[in-house]
PDB file of N, CA and C in Angstrom:
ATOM      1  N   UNK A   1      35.451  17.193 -42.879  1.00  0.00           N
ATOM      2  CA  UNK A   1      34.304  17.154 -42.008  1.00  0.00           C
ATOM      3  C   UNK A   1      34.239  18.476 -41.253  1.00  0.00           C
ATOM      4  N   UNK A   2      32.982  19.028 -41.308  1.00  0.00           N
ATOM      5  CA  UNK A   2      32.740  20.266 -40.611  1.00  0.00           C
ATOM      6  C   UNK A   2      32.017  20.175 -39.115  1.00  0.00           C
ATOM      7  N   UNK A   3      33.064  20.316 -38.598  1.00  0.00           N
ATOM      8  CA  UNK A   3      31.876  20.054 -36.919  1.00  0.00           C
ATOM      9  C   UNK A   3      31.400  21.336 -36.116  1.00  0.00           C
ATOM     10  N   UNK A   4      30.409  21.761 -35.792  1.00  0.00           N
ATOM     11  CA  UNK A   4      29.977  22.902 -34.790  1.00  0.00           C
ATOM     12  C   UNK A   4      29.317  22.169 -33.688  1.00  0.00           C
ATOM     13  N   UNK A   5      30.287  23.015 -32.984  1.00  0.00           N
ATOM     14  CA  UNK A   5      29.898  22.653 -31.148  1.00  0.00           C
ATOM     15  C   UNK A   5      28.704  24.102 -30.846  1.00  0.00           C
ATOM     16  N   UNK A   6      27.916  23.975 -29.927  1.00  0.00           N
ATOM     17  CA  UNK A   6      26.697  24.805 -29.338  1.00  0.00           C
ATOM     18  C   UNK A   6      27.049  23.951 -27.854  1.00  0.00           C
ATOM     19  N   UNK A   7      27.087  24.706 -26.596  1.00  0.00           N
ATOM     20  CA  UNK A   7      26.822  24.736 -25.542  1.00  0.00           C
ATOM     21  C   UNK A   7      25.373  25.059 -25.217  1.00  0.00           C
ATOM     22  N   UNK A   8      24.515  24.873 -24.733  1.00  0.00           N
ATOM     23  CA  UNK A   8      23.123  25.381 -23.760  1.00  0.00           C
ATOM     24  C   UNK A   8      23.485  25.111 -22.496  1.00  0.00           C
ATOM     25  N   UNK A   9      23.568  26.415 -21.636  1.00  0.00           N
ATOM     26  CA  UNK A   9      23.709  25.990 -20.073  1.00  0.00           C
ATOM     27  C   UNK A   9      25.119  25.631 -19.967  1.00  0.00           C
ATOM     28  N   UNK A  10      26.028  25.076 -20.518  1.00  0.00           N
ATOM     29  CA  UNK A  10      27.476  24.489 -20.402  1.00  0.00           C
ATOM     30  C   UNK A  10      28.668  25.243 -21.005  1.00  0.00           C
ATOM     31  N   UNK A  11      29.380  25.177 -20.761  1.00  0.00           N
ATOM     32  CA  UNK A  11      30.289  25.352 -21.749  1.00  0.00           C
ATOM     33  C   UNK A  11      31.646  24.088 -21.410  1.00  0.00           C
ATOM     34  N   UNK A  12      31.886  24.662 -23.160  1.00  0.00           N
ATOM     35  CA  UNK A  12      32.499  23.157 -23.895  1.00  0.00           C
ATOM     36  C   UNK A  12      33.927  23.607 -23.779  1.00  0.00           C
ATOM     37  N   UNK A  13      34.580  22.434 -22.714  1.00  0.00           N
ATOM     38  CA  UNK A  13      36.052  22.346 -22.639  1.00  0.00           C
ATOM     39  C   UNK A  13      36.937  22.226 -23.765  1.00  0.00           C
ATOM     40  N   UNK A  14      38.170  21.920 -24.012  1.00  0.00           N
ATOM     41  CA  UNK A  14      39.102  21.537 -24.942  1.00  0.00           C
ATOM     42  C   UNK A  14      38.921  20.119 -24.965  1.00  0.00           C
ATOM     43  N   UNK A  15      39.197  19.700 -23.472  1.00  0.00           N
ATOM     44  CA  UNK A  15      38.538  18.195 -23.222  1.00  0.00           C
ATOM     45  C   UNK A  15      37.439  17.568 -23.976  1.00  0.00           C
ATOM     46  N   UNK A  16      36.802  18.193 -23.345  1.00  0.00           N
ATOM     47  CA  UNK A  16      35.486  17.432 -24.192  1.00  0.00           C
ATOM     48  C   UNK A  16      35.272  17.888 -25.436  1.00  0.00           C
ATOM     49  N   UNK A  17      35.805  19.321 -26.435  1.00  0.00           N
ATOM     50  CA  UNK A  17      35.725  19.411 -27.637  1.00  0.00           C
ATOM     51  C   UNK A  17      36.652  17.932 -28.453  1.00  0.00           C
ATOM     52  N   UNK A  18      37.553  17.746 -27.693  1.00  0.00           N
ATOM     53  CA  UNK A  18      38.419  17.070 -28.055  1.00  0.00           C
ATOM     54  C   UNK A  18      38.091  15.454 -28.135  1.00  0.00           C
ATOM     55  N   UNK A  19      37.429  15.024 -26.888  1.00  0.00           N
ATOM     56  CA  UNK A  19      36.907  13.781 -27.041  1.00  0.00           C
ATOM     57  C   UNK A  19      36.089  13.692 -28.055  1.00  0.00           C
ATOM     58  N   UNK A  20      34.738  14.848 -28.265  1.00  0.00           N
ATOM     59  CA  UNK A  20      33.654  14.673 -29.050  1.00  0.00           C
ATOM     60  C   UNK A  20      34.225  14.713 -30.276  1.00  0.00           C
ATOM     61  N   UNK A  21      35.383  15.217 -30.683  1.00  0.00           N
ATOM     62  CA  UNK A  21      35.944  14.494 -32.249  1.00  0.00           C
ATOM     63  C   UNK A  21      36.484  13.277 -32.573  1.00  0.00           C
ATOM     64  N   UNK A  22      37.006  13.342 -31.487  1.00  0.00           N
ATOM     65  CA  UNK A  22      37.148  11.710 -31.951  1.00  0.00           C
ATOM     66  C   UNK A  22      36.321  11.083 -31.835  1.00  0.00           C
ATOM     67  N   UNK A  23      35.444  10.639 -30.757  1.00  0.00           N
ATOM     68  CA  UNK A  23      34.204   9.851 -31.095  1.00  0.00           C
ATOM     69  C   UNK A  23      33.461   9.816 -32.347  1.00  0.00           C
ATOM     70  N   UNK A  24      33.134  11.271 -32.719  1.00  0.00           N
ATOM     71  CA  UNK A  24      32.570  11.707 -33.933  1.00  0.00           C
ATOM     72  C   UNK A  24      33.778  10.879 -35.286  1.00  0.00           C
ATOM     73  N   UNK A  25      34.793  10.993 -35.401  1.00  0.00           N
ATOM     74  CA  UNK A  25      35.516  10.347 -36.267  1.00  0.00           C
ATOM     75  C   UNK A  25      35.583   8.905 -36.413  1.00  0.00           C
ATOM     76  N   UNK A  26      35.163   8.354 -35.341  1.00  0.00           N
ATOM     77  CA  UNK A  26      35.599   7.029 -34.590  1.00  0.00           C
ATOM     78  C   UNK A  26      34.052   6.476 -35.425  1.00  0.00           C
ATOM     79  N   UNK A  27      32.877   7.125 -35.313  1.00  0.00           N
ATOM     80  CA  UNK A  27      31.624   6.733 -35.362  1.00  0.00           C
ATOM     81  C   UNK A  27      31.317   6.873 -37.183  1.00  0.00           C
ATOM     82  N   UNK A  28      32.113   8.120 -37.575  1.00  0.00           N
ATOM     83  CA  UNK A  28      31.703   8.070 -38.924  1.00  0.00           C
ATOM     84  C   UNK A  28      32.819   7.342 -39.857  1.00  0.00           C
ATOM     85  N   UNK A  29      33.864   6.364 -38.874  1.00  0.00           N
ATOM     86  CA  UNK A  29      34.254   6.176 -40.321  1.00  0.00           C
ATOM     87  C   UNK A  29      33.842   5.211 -41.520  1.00  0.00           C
ATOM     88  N   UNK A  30      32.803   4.395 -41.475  1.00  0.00           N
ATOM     89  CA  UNK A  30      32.306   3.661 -42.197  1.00  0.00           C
ATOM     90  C   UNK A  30      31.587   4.103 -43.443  1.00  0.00           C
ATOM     91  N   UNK A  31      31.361   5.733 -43.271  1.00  0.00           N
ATOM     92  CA  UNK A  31      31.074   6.238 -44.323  1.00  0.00           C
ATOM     93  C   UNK A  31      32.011   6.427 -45.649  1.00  0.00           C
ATOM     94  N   UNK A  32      33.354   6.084 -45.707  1.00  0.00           N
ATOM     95  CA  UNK A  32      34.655   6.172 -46.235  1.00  0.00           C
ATOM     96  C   UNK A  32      34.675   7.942 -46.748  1.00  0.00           C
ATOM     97  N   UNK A  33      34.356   7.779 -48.321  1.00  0.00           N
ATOM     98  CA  UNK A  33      35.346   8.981 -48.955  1.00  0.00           C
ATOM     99  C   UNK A  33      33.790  10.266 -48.902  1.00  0.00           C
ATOM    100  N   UNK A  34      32.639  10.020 -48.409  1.00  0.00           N
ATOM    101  CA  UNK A  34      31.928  10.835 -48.195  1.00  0.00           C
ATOM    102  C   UNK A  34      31.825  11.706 -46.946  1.00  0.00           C
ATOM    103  N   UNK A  35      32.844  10.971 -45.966  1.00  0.00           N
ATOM    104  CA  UNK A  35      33.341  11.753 -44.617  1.00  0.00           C
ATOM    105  C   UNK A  35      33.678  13.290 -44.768  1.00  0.00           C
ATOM    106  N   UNK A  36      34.306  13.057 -45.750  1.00  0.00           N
ATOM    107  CA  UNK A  36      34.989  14.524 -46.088  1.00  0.00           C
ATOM    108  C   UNK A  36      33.857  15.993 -46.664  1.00  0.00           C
ATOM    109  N   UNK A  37      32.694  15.256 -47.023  1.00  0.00           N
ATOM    110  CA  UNK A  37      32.068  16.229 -47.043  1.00  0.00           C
ATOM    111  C   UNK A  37      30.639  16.131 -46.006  1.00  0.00           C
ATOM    112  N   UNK A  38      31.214  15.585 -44.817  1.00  0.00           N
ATOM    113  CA  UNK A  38      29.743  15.710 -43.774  1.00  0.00           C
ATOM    114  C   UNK A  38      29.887  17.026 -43.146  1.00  0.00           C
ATOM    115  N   UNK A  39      28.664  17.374 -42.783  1.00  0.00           N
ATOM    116  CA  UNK A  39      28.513  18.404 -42.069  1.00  0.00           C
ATOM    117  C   UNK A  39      27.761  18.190 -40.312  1.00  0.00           C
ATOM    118  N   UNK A  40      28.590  18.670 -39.453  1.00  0.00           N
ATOM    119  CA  UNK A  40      27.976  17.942 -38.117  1.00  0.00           C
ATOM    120  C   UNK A  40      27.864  18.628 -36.894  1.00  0.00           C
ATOM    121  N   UNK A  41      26.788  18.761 -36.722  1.00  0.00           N
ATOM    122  CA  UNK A  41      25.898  19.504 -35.433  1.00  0.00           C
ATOM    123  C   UNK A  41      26.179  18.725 -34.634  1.00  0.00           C
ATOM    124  N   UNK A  42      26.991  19.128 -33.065  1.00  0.00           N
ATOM    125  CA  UNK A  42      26.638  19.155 -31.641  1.00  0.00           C
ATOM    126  C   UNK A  42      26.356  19.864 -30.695  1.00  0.00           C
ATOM    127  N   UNK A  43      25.405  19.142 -29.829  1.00  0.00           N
ATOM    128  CA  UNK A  43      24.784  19.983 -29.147  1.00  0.00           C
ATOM    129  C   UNK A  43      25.118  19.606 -27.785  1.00  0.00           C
ATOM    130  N   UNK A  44      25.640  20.067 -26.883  1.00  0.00           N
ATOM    131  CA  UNK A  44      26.085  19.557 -25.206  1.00  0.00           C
ATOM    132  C   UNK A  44      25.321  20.398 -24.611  1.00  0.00           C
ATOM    133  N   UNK A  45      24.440  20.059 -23.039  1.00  0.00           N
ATOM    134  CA  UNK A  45      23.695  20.728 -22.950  1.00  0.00           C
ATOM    135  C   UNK A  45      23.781  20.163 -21.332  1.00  0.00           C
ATOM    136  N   UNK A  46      23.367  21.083 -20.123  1.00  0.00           N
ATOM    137  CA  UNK A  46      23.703  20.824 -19.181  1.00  0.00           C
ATOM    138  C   UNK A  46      21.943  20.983 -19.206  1.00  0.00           C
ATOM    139  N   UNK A  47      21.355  19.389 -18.580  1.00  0.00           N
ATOM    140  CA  UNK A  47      19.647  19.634 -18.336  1.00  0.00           C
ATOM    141  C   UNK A  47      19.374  20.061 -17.126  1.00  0.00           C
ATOM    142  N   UNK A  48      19.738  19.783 -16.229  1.00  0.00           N
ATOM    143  CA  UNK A  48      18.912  19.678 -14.592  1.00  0.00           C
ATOM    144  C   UNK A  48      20.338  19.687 -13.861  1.00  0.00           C
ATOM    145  N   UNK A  49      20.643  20.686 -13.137  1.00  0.00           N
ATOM    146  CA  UNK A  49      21.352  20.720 -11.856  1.00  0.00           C
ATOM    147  C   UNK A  49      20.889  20.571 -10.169  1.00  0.00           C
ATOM    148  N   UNK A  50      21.129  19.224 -10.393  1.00  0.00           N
ATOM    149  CA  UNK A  50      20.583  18.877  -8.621  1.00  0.00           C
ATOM    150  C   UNK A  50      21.539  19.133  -7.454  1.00  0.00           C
ATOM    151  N   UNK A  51      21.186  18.732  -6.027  1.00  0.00           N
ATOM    152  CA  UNK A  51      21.986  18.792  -5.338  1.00  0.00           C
ATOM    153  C   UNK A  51      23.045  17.850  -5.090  1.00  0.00           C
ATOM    154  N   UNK A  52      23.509  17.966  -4.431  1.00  0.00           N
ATOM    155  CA  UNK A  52      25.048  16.772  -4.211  1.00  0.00           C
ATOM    156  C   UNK A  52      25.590  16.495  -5.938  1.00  0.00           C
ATOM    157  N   UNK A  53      25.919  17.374  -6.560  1.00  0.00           N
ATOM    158  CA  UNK A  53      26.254  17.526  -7.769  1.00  0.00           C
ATOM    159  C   UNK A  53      25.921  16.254  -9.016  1.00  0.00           C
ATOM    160  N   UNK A  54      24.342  16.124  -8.835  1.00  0.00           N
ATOM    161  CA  UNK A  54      23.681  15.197  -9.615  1.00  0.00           C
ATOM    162  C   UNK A  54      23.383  15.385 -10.626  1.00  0.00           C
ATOM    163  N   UNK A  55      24.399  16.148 -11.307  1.00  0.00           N
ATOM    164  CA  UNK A  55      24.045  17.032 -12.627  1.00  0.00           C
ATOM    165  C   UNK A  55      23.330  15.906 -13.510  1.00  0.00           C
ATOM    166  N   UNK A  56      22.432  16.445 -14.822  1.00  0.00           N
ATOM    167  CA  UNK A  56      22.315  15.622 -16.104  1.00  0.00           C
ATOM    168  C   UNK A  56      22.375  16.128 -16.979  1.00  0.00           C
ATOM    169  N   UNK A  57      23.384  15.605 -18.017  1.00  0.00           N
ATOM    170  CA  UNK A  57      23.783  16.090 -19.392  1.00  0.00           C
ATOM    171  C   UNK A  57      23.059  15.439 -20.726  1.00  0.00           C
ATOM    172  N   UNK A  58      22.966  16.072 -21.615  1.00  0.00           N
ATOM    173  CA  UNK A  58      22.475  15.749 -22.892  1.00  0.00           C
ATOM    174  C   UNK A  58      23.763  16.101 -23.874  1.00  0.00           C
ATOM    175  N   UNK A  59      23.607  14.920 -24.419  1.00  0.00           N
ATOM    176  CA  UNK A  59      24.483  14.944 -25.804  1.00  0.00           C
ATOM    177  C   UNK A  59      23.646  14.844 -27.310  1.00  0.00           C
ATOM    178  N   UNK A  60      23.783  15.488 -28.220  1.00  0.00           N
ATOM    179  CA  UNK A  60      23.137  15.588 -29.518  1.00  0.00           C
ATOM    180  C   UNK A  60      24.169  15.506 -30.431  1.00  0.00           C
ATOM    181  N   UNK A  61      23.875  14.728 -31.614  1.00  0.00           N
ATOM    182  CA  UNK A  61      25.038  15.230 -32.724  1.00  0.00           C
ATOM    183  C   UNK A  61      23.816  14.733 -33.966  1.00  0.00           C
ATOM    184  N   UNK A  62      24.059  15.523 -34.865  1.00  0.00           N
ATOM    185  CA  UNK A  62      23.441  15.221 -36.583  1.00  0.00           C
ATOM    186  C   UNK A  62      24.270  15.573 -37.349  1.00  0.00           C
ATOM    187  N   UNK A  63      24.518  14.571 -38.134  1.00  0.00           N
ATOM    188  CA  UNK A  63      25.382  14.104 -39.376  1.00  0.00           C
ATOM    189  C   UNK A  63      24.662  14.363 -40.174  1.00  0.00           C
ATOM    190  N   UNK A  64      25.099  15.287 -41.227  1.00  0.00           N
ATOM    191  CA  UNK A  64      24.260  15.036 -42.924  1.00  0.00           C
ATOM    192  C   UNK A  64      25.458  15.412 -43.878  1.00  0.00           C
ATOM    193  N   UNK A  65      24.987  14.287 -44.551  1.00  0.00           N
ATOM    194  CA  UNK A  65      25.900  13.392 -45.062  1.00  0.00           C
ATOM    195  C   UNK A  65      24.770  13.571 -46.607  1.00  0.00           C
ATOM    196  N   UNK A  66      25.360  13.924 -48.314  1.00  0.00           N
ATOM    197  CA  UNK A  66      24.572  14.029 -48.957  1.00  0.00           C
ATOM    198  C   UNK A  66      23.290  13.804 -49.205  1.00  0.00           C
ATOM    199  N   UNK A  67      22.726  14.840 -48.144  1.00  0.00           N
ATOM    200  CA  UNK A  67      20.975  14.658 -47.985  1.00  0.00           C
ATOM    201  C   UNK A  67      20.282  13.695 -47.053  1.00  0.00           C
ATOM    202  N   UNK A  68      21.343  12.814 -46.519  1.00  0.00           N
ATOM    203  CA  UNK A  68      20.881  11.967 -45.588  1.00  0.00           C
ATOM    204  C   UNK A  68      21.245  12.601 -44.278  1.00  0.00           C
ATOM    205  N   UNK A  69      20.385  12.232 -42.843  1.00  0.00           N
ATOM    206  CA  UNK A  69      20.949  12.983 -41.904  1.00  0.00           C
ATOM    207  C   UNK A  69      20.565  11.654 -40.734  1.00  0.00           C
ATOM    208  N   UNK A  70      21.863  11.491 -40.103  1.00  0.00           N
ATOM    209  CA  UNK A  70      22.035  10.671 -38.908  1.00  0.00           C
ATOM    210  C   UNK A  70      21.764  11.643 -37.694  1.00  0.00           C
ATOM    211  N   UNK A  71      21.355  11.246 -36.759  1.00  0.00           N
ATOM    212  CA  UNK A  71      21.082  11.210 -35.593  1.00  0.00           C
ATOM    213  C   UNK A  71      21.372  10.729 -34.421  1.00  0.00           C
ATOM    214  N   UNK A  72      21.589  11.040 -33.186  1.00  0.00           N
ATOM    215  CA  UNK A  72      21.344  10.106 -32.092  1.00  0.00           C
ATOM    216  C   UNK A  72      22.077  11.293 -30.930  1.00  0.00           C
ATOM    217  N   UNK A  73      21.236  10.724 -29.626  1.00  0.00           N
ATOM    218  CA  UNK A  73      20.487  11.490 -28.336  1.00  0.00           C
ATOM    219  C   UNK A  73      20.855  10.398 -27.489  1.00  0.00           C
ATOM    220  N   UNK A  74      21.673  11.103 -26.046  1.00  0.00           N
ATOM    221  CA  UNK A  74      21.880  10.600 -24.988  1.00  0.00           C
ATOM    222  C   UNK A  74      21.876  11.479 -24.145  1.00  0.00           C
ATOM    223  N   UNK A  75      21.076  11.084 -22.645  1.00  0.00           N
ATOM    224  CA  UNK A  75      20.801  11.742 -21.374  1.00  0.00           C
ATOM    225  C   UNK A  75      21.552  11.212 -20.618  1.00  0.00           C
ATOM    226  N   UNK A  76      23.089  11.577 -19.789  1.00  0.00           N
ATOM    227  CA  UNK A  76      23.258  11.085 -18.575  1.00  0.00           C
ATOM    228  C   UNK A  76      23.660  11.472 -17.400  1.00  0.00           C
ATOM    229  N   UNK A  77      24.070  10.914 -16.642  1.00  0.00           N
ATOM    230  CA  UNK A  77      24.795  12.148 -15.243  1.00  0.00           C
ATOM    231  C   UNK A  77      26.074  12.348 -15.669  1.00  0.00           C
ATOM    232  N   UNK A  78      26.717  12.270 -16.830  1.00  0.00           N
ATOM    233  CA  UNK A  78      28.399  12.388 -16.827  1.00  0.00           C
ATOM    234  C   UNK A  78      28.233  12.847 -18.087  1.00  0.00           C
ATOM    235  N   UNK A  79      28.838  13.713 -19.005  1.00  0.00           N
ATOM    236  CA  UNK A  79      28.957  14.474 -20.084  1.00  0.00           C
ATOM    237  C   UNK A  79      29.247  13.096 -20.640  1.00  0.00           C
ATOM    238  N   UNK A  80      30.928  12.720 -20.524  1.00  0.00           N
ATOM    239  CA  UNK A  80      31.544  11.864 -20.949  1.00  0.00           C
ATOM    240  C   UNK A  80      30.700  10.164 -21.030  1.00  0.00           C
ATOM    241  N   UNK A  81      29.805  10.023 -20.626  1.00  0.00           N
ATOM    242  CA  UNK A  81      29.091   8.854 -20.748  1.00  0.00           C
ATOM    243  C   UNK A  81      27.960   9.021 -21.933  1.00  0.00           C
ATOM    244  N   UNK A  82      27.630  10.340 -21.779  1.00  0.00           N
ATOM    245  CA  UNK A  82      26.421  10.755 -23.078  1.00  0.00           C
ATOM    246  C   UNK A  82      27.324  10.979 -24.434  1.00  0.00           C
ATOM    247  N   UNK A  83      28.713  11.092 -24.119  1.00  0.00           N
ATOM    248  CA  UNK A  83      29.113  11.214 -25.384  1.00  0.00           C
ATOM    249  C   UNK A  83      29.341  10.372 -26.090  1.00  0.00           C
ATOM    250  N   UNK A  84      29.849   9.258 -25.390  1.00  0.00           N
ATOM    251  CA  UNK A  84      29.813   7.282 -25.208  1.00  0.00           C
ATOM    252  C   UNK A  84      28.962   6.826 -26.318  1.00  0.00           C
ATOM    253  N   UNK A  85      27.341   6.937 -25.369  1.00  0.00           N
ATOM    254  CA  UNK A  85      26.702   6.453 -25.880  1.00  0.00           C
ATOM    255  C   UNK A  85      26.053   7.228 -27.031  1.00  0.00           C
ATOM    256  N   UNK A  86      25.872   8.550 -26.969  1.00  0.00           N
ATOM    257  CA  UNK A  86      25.667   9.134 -28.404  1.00  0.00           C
ATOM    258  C   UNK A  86      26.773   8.080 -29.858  1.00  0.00           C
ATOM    259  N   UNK A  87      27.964   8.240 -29.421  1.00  0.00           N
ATOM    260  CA  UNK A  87      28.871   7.512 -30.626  1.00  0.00           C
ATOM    261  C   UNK A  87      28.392   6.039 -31.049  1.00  0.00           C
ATOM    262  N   UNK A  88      28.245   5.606 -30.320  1.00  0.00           N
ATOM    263  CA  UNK A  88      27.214   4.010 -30.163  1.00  0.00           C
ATOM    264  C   UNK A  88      26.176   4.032 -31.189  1.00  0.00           C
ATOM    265  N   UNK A  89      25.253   5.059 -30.455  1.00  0.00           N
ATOM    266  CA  UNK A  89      24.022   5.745 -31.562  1.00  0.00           C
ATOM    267  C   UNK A  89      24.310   5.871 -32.873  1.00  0.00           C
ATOM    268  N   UNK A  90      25.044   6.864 -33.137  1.00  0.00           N
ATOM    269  CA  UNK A  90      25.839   7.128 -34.033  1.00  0.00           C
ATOM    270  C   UNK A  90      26.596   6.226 -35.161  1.00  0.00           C
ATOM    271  N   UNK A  91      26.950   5.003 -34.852  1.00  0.00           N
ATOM    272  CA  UNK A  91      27.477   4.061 -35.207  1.00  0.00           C
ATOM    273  C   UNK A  91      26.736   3.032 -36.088  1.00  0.00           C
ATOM    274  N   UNK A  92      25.322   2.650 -34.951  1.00  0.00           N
ATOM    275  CA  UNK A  92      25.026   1.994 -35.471  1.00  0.00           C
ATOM    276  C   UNK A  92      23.307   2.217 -36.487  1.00  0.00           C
ATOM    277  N   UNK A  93      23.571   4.047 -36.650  1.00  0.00           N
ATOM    278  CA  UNK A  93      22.655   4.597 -37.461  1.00  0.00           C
ATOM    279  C   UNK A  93      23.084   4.502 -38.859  1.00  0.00           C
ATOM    280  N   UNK A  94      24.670   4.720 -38.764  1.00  0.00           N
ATOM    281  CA  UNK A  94      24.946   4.793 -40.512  1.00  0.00           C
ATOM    282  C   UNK A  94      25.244   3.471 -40.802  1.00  0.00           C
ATOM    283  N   UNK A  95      25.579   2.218 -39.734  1.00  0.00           N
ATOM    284  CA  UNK A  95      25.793   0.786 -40.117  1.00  0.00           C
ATOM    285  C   UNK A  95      24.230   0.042 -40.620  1.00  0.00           C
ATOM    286  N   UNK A  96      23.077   0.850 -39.861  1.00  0.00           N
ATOM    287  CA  UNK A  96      22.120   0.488 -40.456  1.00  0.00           C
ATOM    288  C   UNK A  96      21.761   0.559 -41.712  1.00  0.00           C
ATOM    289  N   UNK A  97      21.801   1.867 -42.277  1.00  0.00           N
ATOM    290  CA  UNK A  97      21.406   2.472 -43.325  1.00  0.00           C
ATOM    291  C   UNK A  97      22.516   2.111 -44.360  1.00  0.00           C
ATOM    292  N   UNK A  98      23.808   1.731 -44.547  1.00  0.00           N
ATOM    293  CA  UNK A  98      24.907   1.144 -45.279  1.00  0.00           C
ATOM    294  C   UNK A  98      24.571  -0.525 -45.937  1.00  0.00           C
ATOM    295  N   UNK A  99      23.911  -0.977 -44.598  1.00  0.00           N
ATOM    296  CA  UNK A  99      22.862  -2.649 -44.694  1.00  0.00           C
ATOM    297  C   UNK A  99      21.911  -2.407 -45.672  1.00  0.00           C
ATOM    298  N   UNK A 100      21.139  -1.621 -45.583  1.00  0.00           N
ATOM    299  CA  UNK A 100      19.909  -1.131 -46.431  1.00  0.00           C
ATOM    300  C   UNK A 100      20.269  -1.042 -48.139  1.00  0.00           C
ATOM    301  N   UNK A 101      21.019   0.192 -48.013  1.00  0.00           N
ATOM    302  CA  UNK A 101      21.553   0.128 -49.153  1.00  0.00           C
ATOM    303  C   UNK A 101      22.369  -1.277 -49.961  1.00  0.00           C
ATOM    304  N   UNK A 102      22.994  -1.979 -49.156  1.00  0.00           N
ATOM    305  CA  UNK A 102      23.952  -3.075 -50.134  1.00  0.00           C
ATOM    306  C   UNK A 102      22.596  -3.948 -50.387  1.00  0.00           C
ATOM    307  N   UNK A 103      21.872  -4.254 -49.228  1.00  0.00           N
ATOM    308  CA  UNK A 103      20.794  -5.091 -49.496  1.00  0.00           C
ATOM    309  C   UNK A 103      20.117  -4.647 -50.438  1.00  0.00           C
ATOM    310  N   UNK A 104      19.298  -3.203 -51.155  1.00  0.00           N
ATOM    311  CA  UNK A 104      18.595  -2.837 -52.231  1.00  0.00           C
ATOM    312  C   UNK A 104      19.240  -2.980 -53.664  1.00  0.00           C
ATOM    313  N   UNK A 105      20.510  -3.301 -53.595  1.00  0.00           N
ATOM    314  CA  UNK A 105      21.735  -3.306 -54.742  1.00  0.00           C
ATOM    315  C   UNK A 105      21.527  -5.016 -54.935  1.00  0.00           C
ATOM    316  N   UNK A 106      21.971  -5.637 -53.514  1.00  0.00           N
ATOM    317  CA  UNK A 106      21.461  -6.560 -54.204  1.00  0.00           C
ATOM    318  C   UNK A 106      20.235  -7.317 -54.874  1.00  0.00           C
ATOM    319  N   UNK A 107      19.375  -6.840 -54.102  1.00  0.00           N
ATOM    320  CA  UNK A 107      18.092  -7.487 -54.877  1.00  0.00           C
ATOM    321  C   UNK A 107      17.846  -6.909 -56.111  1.00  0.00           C
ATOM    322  N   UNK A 108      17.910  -5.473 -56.270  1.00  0.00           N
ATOM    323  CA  UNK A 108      18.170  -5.214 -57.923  1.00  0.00           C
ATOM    324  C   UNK A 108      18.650  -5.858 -58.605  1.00  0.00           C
ATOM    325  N   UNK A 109      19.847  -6.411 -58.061  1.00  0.00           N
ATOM    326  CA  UNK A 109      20.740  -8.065 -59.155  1.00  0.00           C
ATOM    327  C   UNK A 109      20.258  -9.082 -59.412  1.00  0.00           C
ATOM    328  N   UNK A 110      19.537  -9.708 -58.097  1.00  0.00           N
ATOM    329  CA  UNK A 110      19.024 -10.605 -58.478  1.00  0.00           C
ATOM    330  C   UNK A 110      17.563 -10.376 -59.486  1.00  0.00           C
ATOM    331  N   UNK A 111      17.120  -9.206 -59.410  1.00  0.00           N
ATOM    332  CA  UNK A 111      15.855  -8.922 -60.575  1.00  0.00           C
ATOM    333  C   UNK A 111      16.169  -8.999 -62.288  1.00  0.00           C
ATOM    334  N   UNK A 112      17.258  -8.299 -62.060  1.00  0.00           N
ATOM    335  CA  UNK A 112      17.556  -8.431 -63.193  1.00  0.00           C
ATOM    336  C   UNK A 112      18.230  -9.490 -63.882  1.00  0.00           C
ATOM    337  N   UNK A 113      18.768 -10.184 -63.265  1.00  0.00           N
ATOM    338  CA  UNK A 113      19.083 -12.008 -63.374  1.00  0.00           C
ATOM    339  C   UNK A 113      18.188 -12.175 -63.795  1.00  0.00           C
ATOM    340  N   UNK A 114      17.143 -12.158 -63.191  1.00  0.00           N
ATOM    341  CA  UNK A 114      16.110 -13.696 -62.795  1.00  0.00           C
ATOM    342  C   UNK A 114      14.998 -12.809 -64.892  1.00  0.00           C
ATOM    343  N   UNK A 115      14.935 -11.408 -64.855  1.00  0.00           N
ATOM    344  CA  UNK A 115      14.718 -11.066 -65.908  1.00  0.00           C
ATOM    345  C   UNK A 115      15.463 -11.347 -67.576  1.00  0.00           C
ATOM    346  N   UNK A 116      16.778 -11.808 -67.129  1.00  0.00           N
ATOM    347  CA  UNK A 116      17.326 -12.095 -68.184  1.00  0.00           C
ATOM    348  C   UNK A 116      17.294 -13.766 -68.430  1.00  0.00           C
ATOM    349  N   UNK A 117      17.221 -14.623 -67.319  1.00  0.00           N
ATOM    350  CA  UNK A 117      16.982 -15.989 -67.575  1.00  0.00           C
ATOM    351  C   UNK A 117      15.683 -15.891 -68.147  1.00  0.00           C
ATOM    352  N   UNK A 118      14.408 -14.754 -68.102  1.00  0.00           N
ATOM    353  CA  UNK A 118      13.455 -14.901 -68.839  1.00  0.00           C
ATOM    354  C   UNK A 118      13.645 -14.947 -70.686  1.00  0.00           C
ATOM    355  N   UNK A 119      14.856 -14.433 -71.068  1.00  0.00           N
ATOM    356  CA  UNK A 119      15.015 -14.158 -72.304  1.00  0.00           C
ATOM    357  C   UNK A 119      16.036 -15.450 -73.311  1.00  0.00           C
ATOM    358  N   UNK A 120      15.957 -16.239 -72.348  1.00  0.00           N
ATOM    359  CA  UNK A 120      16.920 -17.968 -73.124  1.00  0.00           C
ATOM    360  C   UNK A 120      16.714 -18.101 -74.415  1.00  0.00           C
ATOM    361  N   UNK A 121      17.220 -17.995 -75.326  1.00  0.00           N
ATOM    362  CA  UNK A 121      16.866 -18.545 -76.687  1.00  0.00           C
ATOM    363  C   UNK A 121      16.980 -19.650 -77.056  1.00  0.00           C
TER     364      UNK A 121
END
């Protein structure tokens, strides 16, 4: 897995390089033996600096994964909470799309069943 970090406005600790891989690992492993060839954009980004240190952070990450590309975006006041919920995002983008797929496999089966009970001799 190839990961690139981009700061805007921030810069990216060891800490938080460090959390954001594991999350990132934590989130893709359901992809199994295609992990190894994802390629993955993050983006940490410091939005709005208020007073009484009300900072707000943005977290970005995109996964592409043979031609497919995951997504997911979180705004919060804590780096570490946008990174949270980005992995969340993250999680349950490729658990979606994994559903999709077994589900199109299966109904192909059942088509072609239901095509061969057409052929009884």
């Amino acid at each position: 897995m190839n990961i690139t970090f981009k700061g805007t406005n921030y810069t990216i600790t060891p800490d938080i390089e460090k959390l954001c891989t594991e999350r990132i690992h934590a989130a893709t492993r359901s992809l199994g033996a295609k992990k190894d060839s994802a390629l993955v954009e993050v983006e940490l980004e410091l939005v709005e600096e208020r007073k009484n240190n009300n900072a707000v952070y943005r977290a970005e990450v995109n996964v592409s994964v043979d031609g497919k590309l995951y997504r997911a975006e979180s705004t919060r006041r804590s780096m570490r909470n946008a990174i949270s919920d980005v992995k969340k995002g993250l999680g349950n983008e490729i658990r979606k799309d994994r559903g999709k797929n077994s589900s199109m496999f299966r109904r192909g089966g059942r088509k072609v069943k239901s095509l061969l009970r057409g052929f009884k001799r």
